[in-house]
Protein backbone atom coordinates (compact mmCIF):
# COMPACT_ATOMS: atom_id res chain seq x y z
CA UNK A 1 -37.11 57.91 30.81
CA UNK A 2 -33.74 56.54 32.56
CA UNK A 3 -31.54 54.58 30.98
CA UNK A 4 -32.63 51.62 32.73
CA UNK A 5 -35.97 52.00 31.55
CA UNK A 6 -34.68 52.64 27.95
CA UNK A 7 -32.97 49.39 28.04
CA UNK A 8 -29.60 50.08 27.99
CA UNK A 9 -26.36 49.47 30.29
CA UNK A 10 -23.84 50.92 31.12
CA UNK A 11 -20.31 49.51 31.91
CA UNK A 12 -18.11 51.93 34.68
CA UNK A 13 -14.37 51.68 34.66
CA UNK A 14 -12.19 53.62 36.68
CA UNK A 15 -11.38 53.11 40.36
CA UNK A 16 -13.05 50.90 42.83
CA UNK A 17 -14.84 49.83 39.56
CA UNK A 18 -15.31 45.82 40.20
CA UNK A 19 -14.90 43.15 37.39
CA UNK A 20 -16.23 39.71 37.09
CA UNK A 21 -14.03 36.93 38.31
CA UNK A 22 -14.73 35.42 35.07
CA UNK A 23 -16.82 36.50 32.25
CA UNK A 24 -19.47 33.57 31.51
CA UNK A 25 -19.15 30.98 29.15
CA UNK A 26 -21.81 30.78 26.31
CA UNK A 27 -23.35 27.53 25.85
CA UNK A 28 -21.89 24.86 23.07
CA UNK A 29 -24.19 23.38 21.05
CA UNK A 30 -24.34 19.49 21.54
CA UNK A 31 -21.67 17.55 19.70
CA UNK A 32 -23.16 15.68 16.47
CA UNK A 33 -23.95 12.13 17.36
CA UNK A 34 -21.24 9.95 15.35
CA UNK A 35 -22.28 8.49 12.23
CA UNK A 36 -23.12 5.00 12.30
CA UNK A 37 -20.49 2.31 10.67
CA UNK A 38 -20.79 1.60 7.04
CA UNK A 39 -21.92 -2.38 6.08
CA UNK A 40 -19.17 -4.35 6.26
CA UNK A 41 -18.65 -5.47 2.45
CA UNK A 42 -19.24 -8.78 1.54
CA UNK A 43 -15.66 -11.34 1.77
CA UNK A 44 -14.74 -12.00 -1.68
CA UNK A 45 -15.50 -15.88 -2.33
CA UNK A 46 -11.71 -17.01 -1.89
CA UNK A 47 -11.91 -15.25 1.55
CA UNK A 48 -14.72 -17.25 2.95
CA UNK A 49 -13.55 -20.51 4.37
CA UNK A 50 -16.17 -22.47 2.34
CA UNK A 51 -15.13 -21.42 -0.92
CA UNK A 52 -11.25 -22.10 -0.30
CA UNK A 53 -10.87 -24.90 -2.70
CA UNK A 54 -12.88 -23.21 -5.24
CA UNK A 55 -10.14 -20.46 -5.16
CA UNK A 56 -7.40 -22.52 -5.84
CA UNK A 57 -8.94 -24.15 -8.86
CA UNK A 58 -10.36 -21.08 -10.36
CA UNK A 59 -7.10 -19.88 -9.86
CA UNK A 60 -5.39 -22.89 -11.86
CA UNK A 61 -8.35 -22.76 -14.55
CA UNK A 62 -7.58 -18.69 -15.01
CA UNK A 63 -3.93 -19.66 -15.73
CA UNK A 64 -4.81 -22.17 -18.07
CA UNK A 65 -7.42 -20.08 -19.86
CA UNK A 66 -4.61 -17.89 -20.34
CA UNK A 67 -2.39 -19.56 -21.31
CA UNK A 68 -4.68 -21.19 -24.38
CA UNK A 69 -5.43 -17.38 -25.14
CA UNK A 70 -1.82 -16.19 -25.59
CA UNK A 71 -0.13 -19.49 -27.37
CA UNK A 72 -2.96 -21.56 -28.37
CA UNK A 73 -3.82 -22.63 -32.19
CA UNK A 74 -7.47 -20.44 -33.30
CA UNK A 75 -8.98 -24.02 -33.37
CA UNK A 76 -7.33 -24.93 -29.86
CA UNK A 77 -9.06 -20.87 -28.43
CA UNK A 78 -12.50 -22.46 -29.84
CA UNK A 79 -12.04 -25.87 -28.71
CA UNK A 80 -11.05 -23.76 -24.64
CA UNK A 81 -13.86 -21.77 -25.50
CA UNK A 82 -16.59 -24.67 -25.75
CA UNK A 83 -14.75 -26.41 -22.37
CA UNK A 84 -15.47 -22.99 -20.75
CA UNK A 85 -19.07 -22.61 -21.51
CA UNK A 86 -20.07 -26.68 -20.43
CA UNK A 87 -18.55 -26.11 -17.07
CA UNK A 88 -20.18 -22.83 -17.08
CA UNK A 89 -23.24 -25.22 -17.55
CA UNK A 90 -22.26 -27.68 -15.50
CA UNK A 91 -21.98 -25.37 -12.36
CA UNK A 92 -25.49 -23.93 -12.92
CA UNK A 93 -26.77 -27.65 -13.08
CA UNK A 94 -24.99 -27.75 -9.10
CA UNK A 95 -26.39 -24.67 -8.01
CA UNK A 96 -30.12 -26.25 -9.17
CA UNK A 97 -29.94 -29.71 -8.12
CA UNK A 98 -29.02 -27.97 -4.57
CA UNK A 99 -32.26 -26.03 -4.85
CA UNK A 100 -34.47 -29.11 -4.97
């Protein structure tokens, strides 16, 4: 069996021997497509132009609410308190009369 028929090759150097211009390139894979853009996350409410003047007030309210907190009497913190949870209240009553 020749060594042709056995599959192998054989590489000659020496004189008059003749090399490849250039050796070939192996094939790249395909690049990865590129992920896809996460969600853009939701504009907090003071962000959104519609909610601007709620900002501003909850904004005021959180300085008064701390205020009572840090200087306020215990019966003035309860008294805050009870303010706190009817507008709580009250803003639910919005949000369902917009509903209807």
């Amino acid at each position: 069996m020749s060594d042709a028929q056995a599959g192998s090759h054989h590489v000659h150097i020496g004189p008059g021997a003749a090399w490849p211009a250039r050796l070939p390139t192996p094939a790249l894979p395909p690049e990865p497509p590129e992920p896809p853009l996460p969600p853009e996350p939701p504009l907090p409410f003071h962000a959104a132009g519609w909610a601007a003047p709620l900002a501003g007030a909850f904004g005021l309210l959180g300085g008064a609410v701390s205020q009572v907190a840090t200087t306020g009497t215990g019966e003035q913190v309860a008294s805050a308190g009870a303010v706190l949870d009817r507008a709580r209240r009250e803003l639910y009553r919005i949000l369902a009369e917009d509903a209807r």
